[in-house]
Each structure stands twice: as C-alpha cells, then as structure tokens.
N, C-alpha and C. Protein backbone atom coordinates (compact mmCIF):
# COMPACT_ATOMS: atom_id res chain seq x y z
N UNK A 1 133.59 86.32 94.82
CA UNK A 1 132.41 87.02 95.28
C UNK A 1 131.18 86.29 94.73
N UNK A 2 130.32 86.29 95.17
CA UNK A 2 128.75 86.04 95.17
C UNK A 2 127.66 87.02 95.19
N UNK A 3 126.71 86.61 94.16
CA UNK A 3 125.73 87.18 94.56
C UNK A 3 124.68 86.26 94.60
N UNK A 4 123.69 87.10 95.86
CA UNK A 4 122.43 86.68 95.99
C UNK A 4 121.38 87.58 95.90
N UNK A 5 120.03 86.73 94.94
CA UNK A 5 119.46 87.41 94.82
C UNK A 5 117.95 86.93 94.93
N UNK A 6 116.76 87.51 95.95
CA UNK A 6 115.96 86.89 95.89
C UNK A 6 114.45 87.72 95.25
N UNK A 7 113.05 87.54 94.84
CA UNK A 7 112.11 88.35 95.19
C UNK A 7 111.09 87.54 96.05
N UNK A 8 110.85 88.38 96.55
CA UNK A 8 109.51 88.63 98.15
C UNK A 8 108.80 88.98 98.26
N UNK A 9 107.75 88.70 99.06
CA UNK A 9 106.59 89.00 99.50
C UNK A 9 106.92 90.16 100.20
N UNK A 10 105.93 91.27 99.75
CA UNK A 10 106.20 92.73 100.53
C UNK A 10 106.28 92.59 101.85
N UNK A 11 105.47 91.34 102.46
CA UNK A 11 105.40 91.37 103.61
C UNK A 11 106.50 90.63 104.93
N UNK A 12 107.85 89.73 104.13
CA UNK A 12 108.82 89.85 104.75
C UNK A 12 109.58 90.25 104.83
N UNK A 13 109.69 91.52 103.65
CA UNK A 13 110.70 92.32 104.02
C UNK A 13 112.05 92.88 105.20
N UNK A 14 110.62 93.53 106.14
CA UNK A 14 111.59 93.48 107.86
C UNK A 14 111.80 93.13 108.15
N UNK A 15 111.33 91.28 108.34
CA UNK A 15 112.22 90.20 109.04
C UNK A 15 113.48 89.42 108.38
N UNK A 16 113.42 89.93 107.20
CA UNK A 16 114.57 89.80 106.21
C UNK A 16 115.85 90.39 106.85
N UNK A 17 115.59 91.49 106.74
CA UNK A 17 116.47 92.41 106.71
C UNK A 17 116.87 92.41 107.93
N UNK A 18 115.81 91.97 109.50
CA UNK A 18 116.45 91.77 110.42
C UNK A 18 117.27 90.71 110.54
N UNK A 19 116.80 89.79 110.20
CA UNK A 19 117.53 88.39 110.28
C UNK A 19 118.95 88.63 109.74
N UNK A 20 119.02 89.25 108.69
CA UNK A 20 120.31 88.97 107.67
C UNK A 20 121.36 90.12 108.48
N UNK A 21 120.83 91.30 109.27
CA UNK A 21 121.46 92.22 110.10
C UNK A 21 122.37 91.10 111.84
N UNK A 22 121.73 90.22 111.62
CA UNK A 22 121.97 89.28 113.28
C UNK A 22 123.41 88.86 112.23
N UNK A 23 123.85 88.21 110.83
CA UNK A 23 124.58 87.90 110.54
C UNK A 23 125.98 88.82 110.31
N UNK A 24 127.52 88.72 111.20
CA UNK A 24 128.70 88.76 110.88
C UNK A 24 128.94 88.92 109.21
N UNK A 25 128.90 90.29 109.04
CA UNK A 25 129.76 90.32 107.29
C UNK A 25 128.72 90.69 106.69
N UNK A 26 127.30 90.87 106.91
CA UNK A 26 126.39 91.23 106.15
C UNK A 26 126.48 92.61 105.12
N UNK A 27 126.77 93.12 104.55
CA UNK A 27 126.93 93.98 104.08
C UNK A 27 125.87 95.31 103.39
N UNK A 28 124.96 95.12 103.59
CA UNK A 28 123.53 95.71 103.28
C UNK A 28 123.00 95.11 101.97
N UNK A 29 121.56 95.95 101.38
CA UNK A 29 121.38 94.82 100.71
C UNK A 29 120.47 96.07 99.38
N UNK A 30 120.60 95.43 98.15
CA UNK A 30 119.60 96.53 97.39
C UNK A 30 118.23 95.82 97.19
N UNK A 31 117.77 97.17 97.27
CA UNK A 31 115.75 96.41 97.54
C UNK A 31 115.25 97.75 96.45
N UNK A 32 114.43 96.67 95.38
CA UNK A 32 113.84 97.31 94.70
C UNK A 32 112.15 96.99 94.73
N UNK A 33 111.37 97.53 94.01
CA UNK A 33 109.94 96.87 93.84
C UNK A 33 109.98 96.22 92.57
N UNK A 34 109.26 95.18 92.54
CA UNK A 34 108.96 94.47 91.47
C UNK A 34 107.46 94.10 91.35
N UNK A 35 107.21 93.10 90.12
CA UNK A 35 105.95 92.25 89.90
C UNK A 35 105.97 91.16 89.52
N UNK A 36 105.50 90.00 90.13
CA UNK A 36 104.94 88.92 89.61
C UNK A 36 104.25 88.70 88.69
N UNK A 37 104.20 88.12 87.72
CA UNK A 37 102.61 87.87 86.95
C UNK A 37 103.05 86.59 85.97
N UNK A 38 101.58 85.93 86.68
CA UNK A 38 101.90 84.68 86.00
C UNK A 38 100.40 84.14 86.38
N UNK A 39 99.72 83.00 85.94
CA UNK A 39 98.71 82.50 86.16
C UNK A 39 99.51 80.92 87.18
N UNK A 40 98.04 81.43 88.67
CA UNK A 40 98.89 80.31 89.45
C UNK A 40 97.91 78.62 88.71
N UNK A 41 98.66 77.72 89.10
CA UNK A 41 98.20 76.35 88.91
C UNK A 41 99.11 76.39 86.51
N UNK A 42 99.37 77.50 86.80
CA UNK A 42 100.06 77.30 85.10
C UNK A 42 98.99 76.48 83.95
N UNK A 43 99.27 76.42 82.91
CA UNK A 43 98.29 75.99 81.75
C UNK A 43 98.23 77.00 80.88
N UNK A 44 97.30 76.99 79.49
CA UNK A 44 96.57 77.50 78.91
C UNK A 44 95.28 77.99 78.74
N UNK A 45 95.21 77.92 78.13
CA UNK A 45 93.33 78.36 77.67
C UNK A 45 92.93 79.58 78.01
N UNK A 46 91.47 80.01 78.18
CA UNK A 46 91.32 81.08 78.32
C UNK A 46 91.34 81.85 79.63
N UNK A 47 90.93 82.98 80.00
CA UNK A 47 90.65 83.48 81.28
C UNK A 47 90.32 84.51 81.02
N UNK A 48 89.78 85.14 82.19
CA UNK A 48 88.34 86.36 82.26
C UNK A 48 88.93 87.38 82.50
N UNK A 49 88.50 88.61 82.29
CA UNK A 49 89.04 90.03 82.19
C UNK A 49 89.74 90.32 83.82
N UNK A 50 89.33 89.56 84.84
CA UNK A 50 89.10 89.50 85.86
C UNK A 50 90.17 89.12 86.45
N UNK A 51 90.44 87.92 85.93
CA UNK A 51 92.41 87.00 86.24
C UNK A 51 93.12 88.35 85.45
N UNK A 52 92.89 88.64 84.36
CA UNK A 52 93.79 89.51 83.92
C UNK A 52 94.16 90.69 84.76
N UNK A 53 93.11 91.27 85.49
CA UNK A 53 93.54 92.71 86.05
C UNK A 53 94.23 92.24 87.48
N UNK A 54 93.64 91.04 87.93
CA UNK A 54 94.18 91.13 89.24
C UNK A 54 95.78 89.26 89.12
N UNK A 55 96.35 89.60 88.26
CA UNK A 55 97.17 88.68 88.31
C UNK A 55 98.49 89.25 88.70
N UNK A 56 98.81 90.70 88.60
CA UNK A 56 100.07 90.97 89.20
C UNK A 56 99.92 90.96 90.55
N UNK A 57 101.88 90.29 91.30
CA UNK A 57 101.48 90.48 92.71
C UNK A 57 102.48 91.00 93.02
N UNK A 58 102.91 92.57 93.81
CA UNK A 58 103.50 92.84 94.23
C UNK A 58 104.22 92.26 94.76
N UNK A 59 106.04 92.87 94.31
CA UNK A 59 107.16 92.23 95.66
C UNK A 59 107.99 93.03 95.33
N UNK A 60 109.24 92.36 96.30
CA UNK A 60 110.85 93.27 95.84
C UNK A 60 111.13 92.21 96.01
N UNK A 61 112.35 92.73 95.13
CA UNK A 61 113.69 92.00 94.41
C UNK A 61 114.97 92.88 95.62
N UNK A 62 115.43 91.03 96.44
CA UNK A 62 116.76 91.78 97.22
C UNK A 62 117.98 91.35 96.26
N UNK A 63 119.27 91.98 96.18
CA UNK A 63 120.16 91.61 95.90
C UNK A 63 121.08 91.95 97.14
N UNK A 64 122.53 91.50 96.88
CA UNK A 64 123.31 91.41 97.60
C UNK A 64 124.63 90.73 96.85
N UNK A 65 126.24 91.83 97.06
CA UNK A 65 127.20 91.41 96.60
C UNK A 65 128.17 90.69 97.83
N UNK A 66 128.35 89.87 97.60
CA UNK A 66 128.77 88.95 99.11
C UNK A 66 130.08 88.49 98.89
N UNK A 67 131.06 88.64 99.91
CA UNK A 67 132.34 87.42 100.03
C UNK A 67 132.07 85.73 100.03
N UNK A 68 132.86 85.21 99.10
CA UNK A 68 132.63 84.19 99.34
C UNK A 68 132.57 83.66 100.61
N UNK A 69 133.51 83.86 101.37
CA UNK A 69 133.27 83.29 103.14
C UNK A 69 132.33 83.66 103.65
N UNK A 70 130.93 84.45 103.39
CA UNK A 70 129.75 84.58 104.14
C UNK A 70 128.20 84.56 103.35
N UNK A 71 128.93 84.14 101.89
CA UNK A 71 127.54 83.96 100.86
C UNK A 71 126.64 82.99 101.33
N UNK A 72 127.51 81.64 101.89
CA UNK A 72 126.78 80.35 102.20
C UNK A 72 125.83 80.77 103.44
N UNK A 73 126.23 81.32 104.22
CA UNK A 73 125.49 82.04 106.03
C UNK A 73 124.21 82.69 105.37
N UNK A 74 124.90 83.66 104.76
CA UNK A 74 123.85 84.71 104.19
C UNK A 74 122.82 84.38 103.39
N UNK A 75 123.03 83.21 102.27
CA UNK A 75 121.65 82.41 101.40
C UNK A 75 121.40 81.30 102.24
N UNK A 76 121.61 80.83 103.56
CA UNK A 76 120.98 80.18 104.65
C UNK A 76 119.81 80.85 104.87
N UNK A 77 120.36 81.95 105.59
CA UNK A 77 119.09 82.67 106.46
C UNK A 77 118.50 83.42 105.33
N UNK A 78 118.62 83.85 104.13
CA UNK A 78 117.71 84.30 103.42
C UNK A 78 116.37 82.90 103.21
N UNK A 79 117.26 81.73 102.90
CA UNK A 79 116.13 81.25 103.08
C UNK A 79 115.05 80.58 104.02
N UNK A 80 115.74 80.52 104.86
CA UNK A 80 115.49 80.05 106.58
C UNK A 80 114.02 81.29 106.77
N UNK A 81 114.07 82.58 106.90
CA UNK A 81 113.37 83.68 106.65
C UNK A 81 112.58 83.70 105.97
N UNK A 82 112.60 83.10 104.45
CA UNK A 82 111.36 83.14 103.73
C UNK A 82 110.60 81.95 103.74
N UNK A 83 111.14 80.75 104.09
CA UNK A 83 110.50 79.71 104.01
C UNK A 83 109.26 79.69 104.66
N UNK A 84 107.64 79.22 103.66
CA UNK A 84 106.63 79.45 104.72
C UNK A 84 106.12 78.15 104.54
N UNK A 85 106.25 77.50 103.13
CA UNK A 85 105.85 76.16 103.35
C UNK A 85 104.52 76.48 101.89
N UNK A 86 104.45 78.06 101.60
CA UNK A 86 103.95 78.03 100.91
C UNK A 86 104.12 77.93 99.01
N UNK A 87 103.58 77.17 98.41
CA UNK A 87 104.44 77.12 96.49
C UNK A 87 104.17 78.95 96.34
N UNK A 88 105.43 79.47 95.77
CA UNK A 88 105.21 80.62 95.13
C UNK A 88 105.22 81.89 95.65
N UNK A 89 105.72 81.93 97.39
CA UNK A 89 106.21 82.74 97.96
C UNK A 89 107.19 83.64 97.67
N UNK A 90 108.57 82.83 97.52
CA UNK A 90 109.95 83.41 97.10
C UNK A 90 110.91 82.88 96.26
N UNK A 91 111.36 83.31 95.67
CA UNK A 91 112.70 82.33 95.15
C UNK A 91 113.67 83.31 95.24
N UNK A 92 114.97 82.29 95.66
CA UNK A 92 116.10 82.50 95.82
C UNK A 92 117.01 82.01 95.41
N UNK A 93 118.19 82.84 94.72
CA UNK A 93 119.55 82.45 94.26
C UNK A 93 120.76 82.93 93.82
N UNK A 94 121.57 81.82 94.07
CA UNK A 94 123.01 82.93 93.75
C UNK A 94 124.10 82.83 92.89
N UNK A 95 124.78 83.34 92.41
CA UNK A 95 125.27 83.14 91.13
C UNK A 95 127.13 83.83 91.11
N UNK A 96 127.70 83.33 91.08
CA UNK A 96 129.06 83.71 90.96
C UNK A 96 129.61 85.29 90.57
N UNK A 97 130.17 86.04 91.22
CA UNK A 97 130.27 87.07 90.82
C UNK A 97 132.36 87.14 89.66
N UNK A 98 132.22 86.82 88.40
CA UNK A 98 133.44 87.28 88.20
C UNK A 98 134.34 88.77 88.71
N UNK A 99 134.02 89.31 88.85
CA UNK A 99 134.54 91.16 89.25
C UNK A 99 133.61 92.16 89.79
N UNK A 100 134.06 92.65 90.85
CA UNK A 100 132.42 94.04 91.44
C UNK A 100 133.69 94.51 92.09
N UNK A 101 133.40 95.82 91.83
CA UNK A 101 134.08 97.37 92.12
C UNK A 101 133.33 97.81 93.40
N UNK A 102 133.77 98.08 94.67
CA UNK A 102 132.69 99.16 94.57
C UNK A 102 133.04 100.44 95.02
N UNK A 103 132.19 101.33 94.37
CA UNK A 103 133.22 102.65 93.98
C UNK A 103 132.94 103.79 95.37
N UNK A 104 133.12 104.58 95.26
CA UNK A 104 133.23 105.17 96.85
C UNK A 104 133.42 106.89 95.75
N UNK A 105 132.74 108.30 96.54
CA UNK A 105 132.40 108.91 96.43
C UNK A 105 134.29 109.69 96.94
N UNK A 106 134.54 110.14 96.06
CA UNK A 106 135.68 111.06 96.52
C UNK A 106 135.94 112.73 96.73
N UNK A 107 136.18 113.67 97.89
CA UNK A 107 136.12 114.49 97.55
C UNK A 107 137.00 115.78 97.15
C-alpha cells in the first residue's frame, strides 16, 4: 500500500477531486485545512509587523491510502491537476505504507 499525500491551494480543490474521481480504484480521499507559513524568496533578517500578520496561506492537506497497482495513476493526476507552473503552489508525495486496517462500523 501507498500513501499519498499532498497540500493545496484552496482553490483546486474541486478539480482535484474531480480529476482523481475520472480514475479506476480511486478510493476517496481525507481533506483537512491547513497553513502555510513561511517567508516567500526565504532568507533572514528582519520584517515588518505587516509580513508577519499576513504570511499564513491557507490550504488543505489531501491524503489518500492507495493499492499499490493504482498509487502510480493516482500521484500522476494529482500532479497533472496541480501543476500551474507556479514555485510554491503544491507539493506532493508518497510514502510506503507498511500496514492500514480499515475498520468498518459493525452492528
């Protein structure tokens, strides 16, 4: 198993989620909110009260527990989808899953 996991711009969300829905085996996906914060162009020194308040940038964090036979499809079009050409949009990646359960509601 695999996982992938990316964070995003709030604003591709839907075409995410459509895109990755067109894919065989997709399995749904967990979407949380997150934050960025970081100073862009990187360095030191100082900065104004001003960079400080407005340096977080909203996103979500997708994950996804995947079969190996459809991880490779699935971190295609995740990134196929986010790619804008712009530094600092998205990052994406995936990481080996040793063991995932998943548990089911019994009644």
């Amino acid at each position: 198993m695999k996982e992938i996991k990316a964070v995003i711009g709030t604003q591709k969300l839907a075409s995410l989620h459509e895109s990755l829905r067109a894919i065989p085996g997709f399995p749904g996906m967990t979407v949380s909110k997150a934050e960025r914060y970081g100073r862009a162009g990187g360095g030191g020194g100082r900065h104004t009260i001003r960079e400080e308040l407005t340096d977080h940038v909203a996103r979500y964090r997708v994950e996804m527990v995947v079969p190996e036979e459809t991880a490779g499809a699935l971190y295609d079009a995740v990134v196929a989808c986010l790619s804008t050409g712009a530094p600092g949009d998205s990052v994406v990646w995936i990481t080996d899953v040793e063991r995932a359960s998943f548990v089911h509601k019994t009644r």
